[in-house]
PDB file of N, CA and C in Angstrom:
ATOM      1  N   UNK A   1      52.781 -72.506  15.693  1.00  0.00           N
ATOM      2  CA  UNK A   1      52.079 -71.961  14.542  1.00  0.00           C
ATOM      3  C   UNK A   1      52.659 -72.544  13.257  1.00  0.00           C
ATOM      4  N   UNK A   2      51.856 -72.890  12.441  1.00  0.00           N
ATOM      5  CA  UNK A   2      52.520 -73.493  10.800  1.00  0.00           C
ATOM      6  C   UNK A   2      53.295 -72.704  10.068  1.00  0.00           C
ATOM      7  N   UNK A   3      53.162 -71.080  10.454  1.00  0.00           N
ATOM      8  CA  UNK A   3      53.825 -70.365   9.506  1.00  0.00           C
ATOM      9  C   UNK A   3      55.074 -69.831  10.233  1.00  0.00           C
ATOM     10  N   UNK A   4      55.673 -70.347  11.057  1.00  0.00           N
ATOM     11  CA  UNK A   4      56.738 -69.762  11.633  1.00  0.00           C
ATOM     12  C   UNK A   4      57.951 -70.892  11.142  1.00  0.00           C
ATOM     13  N   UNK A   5      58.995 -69.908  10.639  1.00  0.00           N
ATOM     14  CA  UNK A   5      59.953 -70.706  10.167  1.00  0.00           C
ATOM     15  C   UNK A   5      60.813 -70.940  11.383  1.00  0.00           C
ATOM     16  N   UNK A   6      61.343 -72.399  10.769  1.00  0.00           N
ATOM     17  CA  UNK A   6      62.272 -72.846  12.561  1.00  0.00           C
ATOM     18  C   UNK A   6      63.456 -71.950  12.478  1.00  0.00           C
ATOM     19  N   UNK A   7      63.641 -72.079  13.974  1.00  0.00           N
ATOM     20  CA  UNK A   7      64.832 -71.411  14.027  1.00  0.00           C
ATOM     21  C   UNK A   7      66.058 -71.983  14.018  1.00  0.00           C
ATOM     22  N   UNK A   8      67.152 -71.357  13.511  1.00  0.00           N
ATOM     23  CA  UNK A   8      68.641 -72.680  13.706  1.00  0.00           C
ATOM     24  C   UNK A   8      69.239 -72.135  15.054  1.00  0.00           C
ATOM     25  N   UNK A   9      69.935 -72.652  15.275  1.00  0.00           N
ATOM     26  CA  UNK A   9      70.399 -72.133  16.498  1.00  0.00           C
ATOM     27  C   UNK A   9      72.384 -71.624  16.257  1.00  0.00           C
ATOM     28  N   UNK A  10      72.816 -70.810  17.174  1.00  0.00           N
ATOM     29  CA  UNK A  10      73.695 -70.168  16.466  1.00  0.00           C
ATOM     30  C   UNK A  10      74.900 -70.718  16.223  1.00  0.00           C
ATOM     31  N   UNK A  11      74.907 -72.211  16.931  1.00  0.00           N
ATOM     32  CA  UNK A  11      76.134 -73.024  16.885  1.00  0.00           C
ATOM     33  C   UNK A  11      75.793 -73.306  15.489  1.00  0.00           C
ATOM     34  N   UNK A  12      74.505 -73.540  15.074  1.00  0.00           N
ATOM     35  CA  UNK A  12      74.112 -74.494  13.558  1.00  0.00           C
ATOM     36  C   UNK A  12      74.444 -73.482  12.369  1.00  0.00           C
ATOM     37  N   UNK A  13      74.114 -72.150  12.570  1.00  0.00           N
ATOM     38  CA  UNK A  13      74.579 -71.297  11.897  1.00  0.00           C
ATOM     39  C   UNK A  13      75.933 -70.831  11.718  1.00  0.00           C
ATOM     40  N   UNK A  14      76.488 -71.144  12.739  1.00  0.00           N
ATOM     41  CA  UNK A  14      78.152 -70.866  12.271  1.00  0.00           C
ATOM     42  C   UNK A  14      78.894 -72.388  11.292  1.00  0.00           C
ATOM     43  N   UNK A  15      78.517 -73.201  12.223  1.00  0.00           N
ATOM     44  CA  UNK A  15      78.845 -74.646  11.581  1.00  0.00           C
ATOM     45  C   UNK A  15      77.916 -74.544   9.664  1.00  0.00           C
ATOM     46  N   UNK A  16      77.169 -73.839   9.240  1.00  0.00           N
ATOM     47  CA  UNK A  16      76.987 -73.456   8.415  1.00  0.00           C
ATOM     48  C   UNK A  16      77.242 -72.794   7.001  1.00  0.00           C
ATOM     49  N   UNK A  17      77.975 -71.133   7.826  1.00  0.00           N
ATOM     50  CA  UNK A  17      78.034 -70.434   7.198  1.00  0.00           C
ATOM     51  C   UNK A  17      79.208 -70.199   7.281  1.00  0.00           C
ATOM     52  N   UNK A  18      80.598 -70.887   8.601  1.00  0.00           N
ATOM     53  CA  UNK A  18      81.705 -70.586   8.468  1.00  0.00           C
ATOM     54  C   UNK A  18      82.561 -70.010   7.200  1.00  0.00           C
ATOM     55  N   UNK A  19      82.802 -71.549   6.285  1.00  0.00           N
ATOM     56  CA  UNK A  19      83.423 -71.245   5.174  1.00  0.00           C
ATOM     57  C   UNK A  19      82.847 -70.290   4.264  1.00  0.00           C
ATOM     58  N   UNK A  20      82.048 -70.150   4.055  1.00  0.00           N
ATOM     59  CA  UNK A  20      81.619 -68.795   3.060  1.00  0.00           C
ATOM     60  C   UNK A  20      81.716 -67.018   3.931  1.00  0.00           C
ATOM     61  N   UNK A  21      81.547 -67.013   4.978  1.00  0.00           N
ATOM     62  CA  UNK A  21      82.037 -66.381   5.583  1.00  0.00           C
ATOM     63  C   UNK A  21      83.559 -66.193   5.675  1.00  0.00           C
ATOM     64  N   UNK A  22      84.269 -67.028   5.736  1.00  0.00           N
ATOM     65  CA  UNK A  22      85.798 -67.053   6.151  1.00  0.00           C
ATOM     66  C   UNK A  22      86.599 -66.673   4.514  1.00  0.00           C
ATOM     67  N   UNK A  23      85.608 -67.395   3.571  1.00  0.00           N
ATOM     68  CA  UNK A  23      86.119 -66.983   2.058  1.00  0.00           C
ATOM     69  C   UNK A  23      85.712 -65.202   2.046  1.00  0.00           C
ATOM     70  N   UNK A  24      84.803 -64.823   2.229  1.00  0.00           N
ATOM     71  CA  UNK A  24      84.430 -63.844   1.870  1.00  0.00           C
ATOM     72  C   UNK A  24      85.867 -62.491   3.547  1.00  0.00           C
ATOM     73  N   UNK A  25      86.316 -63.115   4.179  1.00  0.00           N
ATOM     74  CA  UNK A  25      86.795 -62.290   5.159  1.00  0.00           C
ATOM     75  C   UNK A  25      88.100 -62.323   4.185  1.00  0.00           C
ATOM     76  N   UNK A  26      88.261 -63.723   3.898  1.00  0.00           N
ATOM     77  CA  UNK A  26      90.189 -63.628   3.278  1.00  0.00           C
ATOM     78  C   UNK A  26      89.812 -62.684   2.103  1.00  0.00           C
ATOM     79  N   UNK A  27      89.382 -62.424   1.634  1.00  0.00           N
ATOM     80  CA  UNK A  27      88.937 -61.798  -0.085  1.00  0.00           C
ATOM     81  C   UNK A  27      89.038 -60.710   0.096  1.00  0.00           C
ATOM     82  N   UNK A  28      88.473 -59.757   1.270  1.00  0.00           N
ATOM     83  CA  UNK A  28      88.308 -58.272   1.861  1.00  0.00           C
ATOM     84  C   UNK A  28      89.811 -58.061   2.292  1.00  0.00           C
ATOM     85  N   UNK A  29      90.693 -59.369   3.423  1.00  0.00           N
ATOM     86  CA  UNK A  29      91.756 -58.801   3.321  1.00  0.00           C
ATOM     87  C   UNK A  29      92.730 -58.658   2.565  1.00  0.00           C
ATOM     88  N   UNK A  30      92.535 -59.626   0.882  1.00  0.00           N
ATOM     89  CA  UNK A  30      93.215 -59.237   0.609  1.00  0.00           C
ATOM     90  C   UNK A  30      93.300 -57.988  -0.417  1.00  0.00           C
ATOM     91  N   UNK A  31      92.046 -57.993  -0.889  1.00  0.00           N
ATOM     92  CA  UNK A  31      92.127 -56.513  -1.680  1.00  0.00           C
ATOM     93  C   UNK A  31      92.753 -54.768  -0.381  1.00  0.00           C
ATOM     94  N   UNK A  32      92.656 -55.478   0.399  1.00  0.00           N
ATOM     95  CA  UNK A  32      93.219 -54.306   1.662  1.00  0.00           C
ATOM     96  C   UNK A  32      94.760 -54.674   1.468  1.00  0.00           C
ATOM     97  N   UNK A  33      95.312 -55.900   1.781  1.00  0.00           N
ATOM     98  CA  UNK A  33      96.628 -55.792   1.434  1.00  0.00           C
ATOM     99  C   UNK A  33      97.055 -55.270   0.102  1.00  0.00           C
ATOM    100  N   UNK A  34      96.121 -55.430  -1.058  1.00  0.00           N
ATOM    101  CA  UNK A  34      96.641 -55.450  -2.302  1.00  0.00           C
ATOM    102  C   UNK A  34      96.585 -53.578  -2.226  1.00  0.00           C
ATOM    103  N   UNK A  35      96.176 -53.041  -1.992  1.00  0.00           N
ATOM    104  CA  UNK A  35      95.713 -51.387  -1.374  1.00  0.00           C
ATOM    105  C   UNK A  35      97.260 -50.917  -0.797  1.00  0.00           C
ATOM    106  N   UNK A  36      97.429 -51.575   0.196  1.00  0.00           N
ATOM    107  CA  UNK A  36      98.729 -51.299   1.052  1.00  0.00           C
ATOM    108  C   UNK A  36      99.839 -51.552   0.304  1.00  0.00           C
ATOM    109  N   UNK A  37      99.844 -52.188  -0.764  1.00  0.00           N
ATOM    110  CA  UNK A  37     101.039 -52.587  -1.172  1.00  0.00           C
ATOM    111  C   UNK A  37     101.483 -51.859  -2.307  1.00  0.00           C
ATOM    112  N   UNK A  38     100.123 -51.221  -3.175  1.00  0.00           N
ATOM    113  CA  UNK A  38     100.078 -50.354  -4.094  1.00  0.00           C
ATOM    114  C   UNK A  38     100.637 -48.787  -3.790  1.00  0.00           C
ATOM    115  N   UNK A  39     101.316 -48.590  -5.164  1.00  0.00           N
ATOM    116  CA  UNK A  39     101.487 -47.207  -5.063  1.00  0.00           C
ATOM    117  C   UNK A  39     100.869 -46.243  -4.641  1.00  0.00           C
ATOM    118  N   UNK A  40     100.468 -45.185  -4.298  1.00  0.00           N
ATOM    119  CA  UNK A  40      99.570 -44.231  -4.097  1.00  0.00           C
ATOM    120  C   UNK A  40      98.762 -43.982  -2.268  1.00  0.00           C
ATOM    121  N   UNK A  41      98.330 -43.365  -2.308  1.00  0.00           N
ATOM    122  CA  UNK A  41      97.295 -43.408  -1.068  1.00  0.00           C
ATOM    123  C   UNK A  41      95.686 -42.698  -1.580  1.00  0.00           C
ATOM    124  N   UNK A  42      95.023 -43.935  -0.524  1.00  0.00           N
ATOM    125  CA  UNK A  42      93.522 -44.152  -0.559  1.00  0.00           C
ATOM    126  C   UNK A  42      92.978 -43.806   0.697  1.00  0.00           C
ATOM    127  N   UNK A  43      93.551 -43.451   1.778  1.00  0.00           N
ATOM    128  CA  UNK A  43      92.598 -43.579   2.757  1.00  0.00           C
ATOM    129  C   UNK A  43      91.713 -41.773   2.718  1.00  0.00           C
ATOM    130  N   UNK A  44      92.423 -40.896   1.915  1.00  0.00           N
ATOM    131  CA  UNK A  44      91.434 -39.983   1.997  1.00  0.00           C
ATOM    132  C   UNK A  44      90.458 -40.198   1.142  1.00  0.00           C
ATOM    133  N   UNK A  45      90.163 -41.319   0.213  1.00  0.00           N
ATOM    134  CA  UNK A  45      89.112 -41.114  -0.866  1.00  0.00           C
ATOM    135  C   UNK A  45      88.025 -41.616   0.053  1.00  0.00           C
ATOM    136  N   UNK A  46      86.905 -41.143  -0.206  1.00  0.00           N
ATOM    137  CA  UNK A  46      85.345 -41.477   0.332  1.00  0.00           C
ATOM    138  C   UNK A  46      84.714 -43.169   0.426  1.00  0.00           C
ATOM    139  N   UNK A  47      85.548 -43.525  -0.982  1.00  0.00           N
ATOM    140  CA  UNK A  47      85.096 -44.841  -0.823  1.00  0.00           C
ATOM    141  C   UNK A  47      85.975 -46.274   0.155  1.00  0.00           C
ATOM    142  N   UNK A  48      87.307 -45.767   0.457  1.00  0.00           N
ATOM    143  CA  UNK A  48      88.205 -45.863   1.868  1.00  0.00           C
ATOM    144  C   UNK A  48      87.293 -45.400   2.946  1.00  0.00           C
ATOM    145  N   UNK A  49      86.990 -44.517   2.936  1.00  0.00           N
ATOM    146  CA  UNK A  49      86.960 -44.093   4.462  1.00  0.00           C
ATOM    147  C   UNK A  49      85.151 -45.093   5.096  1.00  0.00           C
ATOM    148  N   UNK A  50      84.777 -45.477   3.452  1.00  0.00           N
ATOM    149  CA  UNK A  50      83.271 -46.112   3.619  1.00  0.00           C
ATOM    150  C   UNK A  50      83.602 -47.684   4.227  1.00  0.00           C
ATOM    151  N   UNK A  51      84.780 -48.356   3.452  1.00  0.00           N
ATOM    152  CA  UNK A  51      84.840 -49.125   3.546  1.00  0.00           C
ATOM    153  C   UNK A  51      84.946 -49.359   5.291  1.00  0.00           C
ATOM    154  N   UNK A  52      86.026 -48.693   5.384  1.00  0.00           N
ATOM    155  CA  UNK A  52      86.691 -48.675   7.133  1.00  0.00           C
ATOM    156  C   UNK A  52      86.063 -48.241   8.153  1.00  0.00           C
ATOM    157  N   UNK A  53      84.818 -47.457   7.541  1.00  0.00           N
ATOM    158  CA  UNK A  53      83.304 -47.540   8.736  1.00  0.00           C
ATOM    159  C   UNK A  53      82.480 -48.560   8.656  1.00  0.00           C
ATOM    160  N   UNK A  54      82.645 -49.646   7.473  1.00  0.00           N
ATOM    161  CA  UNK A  54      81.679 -50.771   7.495  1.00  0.00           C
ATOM    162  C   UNK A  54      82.821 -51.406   8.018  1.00  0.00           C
ATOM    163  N   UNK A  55      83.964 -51.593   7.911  1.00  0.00           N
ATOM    164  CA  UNK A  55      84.741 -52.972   8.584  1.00  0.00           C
ATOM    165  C   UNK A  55      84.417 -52.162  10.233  1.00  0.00           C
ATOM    166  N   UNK A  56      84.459 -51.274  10.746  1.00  0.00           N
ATOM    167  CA  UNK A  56      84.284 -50.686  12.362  1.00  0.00           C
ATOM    168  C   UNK A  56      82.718 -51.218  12.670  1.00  0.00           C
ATOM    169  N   UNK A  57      81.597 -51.498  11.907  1.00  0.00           N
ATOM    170  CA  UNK A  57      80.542 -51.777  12.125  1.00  0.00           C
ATOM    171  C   UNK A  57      80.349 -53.409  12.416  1.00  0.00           C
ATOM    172  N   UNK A  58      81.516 -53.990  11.689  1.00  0.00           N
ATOM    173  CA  UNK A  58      81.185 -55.477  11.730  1.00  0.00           C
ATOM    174  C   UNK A  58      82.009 -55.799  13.048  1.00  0.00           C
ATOM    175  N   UNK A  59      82.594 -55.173  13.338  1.00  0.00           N
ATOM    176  CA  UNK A  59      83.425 -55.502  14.807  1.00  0.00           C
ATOM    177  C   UNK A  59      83.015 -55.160  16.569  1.00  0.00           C
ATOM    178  N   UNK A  60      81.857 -54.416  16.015  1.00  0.00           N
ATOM    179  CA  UNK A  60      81.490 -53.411  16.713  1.00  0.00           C
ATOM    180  C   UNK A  60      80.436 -54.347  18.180  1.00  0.00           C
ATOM    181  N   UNK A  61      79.637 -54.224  19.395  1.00  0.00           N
ATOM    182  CA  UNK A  61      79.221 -55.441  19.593  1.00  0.00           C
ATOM    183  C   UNK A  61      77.783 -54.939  19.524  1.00  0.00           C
ATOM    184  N   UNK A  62      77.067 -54.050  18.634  1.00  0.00           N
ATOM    185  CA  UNK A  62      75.991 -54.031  17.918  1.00  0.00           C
ATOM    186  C   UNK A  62      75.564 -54.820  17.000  1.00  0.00           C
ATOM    187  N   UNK A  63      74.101 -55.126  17.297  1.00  0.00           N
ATOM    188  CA  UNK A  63      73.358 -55.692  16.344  1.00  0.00           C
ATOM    189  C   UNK A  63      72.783 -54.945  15.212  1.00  0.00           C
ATOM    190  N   UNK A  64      72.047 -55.787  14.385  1.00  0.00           N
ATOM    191  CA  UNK A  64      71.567 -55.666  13.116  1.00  0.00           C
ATOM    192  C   UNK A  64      72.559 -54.891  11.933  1.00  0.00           C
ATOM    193  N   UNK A  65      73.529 -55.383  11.752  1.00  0.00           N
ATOM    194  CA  UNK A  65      74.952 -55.003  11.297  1.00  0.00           C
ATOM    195  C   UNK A  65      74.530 -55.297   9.502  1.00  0.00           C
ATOM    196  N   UNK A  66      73.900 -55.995   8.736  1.00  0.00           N
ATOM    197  CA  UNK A  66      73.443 -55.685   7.707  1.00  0.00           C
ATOM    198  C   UNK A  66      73.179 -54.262   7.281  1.00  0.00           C
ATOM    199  N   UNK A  67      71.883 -54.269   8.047  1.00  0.00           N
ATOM    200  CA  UNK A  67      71.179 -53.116   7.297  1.00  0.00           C
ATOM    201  C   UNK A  67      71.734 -51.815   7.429  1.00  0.00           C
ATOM    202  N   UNK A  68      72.770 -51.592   8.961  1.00  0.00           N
ATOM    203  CA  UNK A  68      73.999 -50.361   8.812  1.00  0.00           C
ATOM    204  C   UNK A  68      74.891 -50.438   7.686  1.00  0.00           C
ATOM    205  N   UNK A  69      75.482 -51.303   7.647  1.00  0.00           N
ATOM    206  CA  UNK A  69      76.177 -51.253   6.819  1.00  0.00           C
ATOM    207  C   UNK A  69      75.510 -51.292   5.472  1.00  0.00           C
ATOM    208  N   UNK A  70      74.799 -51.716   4.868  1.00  0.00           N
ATOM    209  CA  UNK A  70      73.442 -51.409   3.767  1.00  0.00           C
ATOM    210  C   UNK A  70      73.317 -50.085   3.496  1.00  0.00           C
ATOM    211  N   UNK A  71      72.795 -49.421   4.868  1.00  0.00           N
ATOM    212  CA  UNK A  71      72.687 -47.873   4.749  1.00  0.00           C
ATOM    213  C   UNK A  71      73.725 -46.997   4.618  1.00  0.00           C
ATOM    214  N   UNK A  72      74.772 -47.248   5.408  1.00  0.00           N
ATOM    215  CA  UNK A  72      75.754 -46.990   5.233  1.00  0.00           C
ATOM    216  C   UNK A  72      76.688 -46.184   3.502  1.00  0.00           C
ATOM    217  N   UNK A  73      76.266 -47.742   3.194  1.00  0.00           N
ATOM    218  CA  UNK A  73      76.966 -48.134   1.757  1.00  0.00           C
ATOM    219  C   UNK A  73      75.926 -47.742   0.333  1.00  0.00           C
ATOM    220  N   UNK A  74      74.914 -47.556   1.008  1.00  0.00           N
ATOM    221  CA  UNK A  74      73.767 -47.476  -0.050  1.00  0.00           C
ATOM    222  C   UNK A  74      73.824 -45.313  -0.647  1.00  0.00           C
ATOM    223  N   UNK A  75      73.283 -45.250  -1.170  1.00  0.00           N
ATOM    224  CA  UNK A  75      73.067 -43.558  -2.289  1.00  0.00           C
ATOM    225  C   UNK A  75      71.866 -43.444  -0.921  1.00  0.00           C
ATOM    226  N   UNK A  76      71.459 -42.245  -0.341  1.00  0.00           N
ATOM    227  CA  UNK A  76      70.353 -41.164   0.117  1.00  0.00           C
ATOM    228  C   UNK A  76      69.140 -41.523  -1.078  1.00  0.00           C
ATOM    229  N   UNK A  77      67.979 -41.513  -0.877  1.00  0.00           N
ATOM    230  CA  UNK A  77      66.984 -41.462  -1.561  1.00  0.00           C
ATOM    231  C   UNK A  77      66.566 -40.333  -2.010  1.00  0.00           C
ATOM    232  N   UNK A  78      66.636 -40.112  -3.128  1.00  0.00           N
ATOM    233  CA  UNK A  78      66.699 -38.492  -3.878  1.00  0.00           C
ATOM    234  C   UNK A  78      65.083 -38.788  -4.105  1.00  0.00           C
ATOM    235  N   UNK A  79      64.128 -37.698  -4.541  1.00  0.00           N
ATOM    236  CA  UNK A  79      62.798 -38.154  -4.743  1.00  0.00           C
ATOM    237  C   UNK A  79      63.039 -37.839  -6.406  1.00  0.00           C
ATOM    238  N   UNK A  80      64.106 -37.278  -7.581  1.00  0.00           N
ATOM    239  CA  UNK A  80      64.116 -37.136  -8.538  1.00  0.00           C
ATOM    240  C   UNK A  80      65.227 -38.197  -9.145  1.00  0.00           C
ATOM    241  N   UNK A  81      65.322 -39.398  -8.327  1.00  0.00           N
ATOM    242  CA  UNK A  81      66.294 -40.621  -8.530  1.00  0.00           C
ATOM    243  C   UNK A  81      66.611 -40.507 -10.634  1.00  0.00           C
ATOM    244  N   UNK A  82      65.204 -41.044 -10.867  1.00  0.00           N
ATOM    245  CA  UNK A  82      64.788 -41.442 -12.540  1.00  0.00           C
ATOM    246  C   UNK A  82      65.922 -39.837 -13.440  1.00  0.00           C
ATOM    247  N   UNK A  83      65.519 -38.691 -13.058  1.00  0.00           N
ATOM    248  CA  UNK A  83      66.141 -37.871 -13.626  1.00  0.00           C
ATOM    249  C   UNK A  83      67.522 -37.751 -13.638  1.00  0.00           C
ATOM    250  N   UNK A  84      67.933 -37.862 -12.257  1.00  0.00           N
ATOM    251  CA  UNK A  84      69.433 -37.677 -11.534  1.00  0.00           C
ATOM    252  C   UNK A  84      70.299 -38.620 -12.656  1.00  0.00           C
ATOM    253  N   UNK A  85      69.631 -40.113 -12.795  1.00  0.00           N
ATOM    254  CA  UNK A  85      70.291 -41.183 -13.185  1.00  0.00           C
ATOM    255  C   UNK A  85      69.714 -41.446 -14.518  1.00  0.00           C
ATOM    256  N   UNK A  86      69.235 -40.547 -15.550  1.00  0.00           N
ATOM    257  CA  UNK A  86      68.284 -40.630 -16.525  1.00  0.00           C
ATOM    258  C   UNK A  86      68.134 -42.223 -17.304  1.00  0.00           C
ATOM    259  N   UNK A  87      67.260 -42.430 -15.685  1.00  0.00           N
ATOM    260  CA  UNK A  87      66.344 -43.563 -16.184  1.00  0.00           C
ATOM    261  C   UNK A  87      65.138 -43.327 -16.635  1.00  0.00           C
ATOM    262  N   UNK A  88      64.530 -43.756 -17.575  1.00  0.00           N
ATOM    263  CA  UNK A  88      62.655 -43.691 -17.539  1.00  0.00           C
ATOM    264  C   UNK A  88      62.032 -44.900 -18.108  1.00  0.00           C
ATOM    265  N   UNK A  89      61.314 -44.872 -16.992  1.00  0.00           N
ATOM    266  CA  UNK A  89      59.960 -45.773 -17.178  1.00  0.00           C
ATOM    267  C   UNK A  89      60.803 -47.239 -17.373  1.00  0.00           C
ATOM    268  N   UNK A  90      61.946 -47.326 -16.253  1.00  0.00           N
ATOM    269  CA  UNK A  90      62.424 -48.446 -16.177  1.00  0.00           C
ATOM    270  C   UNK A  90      63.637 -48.762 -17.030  1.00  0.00           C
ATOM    271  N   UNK A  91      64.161 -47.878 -18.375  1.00  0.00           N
ATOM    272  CA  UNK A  91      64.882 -48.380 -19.252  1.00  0.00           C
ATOM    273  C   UNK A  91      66.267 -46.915 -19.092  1.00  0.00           C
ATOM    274  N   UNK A  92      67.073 -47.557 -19.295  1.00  0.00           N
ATOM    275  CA  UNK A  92      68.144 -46.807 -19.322  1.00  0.00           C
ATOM    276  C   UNK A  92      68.154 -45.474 -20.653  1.00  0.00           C
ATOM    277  N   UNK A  93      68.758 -44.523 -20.396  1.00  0.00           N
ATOM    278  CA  UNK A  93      69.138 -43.780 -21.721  1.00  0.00           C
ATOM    279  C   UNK A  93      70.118 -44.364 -22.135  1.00  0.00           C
TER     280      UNK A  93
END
């Protein structure tokens, strides 16, 4: 069919996307080391415990690991969003 985009295959996709992948893994560990090394403790705050269910999702041997972690990481859909966040009609207060 003309409208089907080709597919790469997954050797072509790693040979691809390695290095930006591998930049983006060293970067995560090190703001985690930089965490560990800091004064204080984080693992009870919400946004710890978010992080360390999306790093359990990427390891995990489930698919479609985006959009969990997307949902995951993303706000609940309020149906009064515009008010909550007093936006209107597109423009900030």
């Amino acid at each position: 069919m003309a409208n089907e985009l080709p597919t790469r295959s997954a050797d072509k996709i790693l040979s691809e996307e390695y290095l930006v992948a591998r930049a983006k893994i060293l970067e995560l560990a090190a703001t985690l080391d930089r965490l560990a090394r800091a004064p204080g403790e984080v693992d009870s705050l919400p946004q710890k415990k978010l992080l360390d269910q999306a790093m359990k999702i990427l390891i995990d041997h489930e698919g479609d690991k985006a959009r969990r972690v997307q949902l995951l990481l993303s706000r609940q859909y309020e149906a009064d969003w515009r008010a909550k966040l007093e936006v209107d009609a597109g423009r900030a207060r």
